[in-house]
N, C-alpha and C. Protein backbone atom coordinates (compact mmCIF):
# COMPACT_ATOMS: atom_id res chain seq x y z
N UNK A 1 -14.94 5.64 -3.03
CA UNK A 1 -14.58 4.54 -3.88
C UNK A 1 -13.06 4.56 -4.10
N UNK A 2 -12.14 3.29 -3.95
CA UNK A 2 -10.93 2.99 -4.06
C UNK A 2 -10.69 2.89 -5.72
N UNK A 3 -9.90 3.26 -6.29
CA UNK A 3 -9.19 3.12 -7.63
C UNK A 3 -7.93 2.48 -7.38
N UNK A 4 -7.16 1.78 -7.77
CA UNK A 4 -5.84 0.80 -7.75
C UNK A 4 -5.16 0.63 -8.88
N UNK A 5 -4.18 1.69 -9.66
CA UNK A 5 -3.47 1.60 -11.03
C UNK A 5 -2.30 1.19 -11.13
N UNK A 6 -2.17 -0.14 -11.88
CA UNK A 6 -0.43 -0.69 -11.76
C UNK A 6 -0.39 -0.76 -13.44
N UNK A 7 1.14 -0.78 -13.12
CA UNK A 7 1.40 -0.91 -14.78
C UNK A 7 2.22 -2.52 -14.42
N UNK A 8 2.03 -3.40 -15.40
CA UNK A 8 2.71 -4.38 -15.90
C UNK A 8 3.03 -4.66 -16.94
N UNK A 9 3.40 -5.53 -17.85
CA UNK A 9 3.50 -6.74 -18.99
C UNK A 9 2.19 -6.38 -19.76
N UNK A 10 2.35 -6.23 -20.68
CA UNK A 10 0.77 -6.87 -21.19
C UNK A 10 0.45 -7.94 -21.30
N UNK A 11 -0.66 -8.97 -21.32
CA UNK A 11 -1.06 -9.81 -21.10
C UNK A 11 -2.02 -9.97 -22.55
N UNK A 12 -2.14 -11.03 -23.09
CA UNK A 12 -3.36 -11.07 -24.05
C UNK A 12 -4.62 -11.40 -23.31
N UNK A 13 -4.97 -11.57 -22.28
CA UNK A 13 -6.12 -12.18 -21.65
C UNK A 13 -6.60 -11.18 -20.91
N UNK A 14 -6.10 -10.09 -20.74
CA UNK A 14 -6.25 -8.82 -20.16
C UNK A 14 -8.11 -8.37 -20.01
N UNK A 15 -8.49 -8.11 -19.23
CA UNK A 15 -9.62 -7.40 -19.25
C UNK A 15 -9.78 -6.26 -19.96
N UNK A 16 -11.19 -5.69 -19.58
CA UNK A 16 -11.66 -4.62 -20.38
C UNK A 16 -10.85 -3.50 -19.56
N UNK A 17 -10.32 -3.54 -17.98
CA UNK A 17 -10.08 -2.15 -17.34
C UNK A 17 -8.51 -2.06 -17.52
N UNK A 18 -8.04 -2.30 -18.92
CA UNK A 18 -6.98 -2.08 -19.18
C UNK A 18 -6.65 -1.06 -20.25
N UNK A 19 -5.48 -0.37 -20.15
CA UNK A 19 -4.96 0.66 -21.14
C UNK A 19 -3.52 0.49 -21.64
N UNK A 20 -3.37 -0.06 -23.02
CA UNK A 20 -2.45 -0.31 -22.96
C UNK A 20 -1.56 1.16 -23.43
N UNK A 21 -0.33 1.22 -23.21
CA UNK A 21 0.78 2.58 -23.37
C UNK A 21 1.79 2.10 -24.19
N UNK A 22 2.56 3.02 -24.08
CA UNK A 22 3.65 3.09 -25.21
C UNK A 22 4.72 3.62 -24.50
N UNK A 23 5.77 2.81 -23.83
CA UNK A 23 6.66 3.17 -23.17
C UNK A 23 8.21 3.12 -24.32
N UNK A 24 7.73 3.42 -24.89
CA UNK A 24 9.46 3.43 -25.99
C UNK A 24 9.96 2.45 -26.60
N UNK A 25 9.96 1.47 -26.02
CA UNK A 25 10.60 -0.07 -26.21
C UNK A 25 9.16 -0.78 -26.80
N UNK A 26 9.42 -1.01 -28.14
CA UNK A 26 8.41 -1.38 -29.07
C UNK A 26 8.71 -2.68 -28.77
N UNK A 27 9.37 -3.52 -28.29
CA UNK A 27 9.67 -5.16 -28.01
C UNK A 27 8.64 -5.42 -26.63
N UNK A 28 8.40 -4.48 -25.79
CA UNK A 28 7.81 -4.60 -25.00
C UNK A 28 6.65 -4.04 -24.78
N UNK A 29 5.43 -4.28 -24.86
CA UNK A 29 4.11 -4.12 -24.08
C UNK A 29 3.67 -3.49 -22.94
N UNK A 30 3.33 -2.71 -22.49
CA UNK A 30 3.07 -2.66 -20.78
C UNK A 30 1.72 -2.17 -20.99
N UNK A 31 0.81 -2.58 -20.18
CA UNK A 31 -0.39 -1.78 -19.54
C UNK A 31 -0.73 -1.01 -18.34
N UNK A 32 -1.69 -0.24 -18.45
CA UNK A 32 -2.10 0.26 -16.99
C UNK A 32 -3.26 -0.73 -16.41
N UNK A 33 -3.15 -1.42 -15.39
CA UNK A 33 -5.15 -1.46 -14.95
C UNK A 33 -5.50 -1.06 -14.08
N UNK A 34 -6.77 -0.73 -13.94
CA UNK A 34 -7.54 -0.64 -13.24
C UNK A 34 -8.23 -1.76 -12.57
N UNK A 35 -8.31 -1.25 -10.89
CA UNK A 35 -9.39 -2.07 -9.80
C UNK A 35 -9.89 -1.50 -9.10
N UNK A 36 -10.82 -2.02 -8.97
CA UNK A 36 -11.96 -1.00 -8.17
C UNK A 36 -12.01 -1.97 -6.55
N UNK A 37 -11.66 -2.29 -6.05
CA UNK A 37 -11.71 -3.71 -4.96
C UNK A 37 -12.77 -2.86 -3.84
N UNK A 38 -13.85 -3.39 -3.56
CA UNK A 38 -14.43 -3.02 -3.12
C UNK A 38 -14.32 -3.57 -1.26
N UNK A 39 -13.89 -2.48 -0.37
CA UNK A 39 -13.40 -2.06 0.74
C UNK A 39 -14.62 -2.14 1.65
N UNK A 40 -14.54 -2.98 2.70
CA UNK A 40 -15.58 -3.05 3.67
C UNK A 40 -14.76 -1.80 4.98
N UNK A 41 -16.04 -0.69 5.32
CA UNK A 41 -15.29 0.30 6.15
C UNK A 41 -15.03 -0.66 7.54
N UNK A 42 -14.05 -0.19 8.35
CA UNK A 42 -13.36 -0.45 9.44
C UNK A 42 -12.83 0.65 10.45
N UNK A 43 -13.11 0.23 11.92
CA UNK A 43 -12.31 0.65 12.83
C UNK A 43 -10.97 0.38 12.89
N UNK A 44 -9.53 0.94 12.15
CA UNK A 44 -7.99 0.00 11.94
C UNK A 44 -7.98 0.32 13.76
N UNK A 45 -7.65 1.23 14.17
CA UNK A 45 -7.69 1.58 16.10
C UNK A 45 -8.06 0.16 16.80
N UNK A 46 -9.39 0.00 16.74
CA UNK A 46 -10.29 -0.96 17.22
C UNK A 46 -9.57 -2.46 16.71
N UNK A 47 -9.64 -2.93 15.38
CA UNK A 47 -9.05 -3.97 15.04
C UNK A 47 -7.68 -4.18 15.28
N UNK A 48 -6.85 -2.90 15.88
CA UNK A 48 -5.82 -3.44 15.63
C UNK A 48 -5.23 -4.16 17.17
N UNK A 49 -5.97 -2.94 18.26
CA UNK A 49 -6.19 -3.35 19.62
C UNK A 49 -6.68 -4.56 19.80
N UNK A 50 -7.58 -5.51 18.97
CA UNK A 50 -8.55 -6.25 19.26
C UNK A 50 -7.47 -7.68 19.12
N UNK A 51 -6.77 -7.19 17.86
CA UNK A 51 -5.90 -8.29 17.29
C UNK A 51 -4.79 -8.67 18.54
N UNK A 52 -4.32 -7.61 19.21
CA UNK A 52 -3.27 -7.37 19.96
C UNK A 52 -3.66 -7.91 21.34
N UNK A 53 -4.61 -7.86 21.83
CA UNK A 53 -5.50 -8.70 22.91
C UNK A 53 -5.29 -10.08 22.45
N UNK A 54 -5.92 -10.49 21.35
CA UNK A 54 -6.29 -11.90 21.15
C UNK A 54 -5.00 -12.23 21.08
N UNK A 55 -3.65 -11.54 20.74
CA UNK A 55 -2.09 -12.61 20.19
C UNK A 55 -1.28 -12.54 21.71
N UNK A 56 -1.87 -11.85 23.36
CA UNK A 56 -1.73 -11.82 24.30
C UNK A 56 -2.79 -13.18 24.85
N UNK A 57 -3.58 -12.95 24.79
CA UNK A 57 -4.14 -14.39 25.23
C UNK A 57 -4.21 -15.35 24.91
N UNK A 58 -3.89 -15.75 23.50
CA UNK A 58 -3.83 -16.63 22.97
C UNK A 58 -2.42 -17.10 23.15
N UNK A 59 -1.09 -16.49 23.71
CA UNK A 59 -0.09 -16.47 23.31
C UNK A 59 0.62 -16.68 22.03
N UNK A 60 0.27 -15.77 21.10
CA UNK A 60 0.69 -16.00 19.95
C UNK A 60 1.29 -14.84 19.28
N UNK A 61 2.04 -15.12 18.14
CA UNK A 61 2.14 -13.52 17.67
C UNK A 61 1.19 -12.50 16.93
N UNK A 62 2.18 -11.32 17.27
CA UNK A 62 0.65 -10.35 16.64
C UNK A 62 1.21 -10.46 15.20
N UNK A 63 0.14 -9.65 14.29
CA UNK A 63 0.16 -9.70 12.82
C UNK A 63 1.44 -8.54 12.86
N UNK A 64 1.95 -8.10 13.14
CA UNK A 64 2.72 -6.93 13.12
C UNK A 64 3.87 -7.03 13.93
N UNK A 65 5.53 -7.39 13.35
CA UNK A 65 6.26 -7.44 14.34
C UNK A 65 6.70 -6.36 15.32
N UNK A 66 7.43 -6.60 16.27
CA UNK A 66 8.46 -5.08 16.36
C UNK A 66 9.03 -4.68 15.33
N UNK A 67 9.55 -5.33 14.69
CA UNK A 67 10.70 -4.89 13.56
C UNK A 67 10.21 -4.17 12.78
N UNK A 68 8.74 -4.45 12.60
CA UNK A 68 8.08 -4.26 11.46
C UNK A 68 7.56 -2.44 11.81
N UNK A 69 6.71 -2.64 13.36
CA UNK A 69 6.52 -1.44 14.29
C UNK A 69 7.81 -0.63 14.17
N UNK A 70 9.04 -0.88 14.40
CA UNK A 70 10.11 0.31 14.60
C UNK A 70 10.15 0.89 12.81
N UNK A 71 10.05 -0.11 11.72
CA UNK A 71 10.26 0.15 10.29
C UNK A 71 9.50 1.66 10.14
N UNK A 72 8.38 1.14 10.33
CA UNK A 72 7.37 2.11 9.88
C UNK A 72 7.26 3.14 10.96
N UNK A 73 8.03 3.56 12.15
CA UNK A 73 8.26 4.71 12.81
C UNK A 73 9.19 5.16 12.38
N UNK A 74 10.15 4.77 12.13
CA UNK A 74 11.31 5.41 11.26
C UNK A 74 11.13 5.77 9.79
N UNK A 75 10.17 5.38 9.23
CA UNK A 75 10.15 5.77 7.96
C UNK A 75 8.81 6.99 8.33
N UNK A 76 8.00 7.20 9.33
CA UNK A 76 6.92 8.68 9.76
C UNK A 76 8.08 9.48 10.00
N UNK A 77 9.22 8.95 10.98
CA UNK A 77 9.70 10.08 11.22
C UNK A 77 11.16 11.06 10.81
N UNK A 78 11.37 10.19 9.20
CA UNK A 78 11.74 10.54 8.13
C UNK A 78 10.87 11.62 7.17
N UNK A 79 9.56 11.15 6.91
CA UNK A 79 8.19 11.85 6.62
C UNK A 79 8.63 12.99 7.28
N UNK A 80 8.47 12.88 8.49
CA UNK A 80 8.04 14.24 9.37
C UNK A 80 9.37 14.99 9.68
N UNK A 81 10.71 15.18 9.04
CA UNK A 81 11.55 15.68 9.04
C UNK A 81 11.96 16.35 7.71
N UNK A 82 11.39 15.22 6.54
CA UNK A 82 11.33 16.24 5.40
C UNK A 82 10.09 17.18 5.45
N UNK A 83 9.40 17.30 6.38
CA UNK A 83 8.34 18.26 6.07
C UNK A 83 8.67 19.52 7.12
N UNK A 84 9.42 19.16 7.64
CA UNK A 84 9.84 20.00 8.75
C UNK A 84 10.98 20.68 7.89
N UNK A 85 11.95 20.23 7.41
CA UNK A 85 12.87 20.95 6.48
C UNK A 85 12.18 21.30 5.31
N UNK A 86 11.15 21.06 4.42
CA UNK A 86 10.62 21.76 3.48
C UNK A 86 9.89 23.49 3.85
N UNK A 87 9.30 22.97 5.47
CA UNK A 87 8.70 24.02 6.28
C UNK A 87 9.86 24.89 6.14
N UNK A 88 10.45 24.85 7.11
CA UNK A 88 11.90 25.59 7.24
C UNK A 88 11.86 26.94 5.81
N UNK A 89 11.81 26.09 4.88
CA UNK A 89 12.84 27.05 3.38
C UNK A 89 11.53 27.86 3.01
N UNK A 90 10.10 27.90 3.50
CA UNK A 90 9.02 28.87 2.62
C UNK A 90 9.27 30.01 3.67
């Protein structure tokens, strides 16, 4: 089961899966909520290949740019350099 906790604004219309806090600033409100969004399981591998076929034959674009593809390799292999230098110092 997925849990999903953001803090915002408080809201007066707020549901029950809310908590409201006390962040210092008595002028301002904030809550936590809770969501439970209920997640249908998936192949991401499978769907993502599947997607990538169909934006080749269809000629269209895929859901995912390059730009977007190089972003998020550069930010794993940022990941995987601070863990490699954390390795390093034990």
């Amino acid at each position: 089961m997925t849990e999903i906790l953001t803090m915002s604004d408080a809201n007066p219309d707020e549901d029950a899966f809310t908590i409201e806090i006390n962040t210092g600033d008595a002028s301002k409100k904030r809550v936590i909520k809770m969501d439970k969004p209920v997640i249908t399981p998936v192949n991401a591998i499978k769907m993502e290949l599947e997607q990538f076929a169909k934006a080749i034959i269809n000629d269209t674009d895929t859901p995912v740019t390059i730009e977007d593809g190089y972003r998020a390799l550069q930010v794993a292999h940022m990941i995987l350099h601070k863990i490699e230098k954390n390795v390093a110092y034990r």
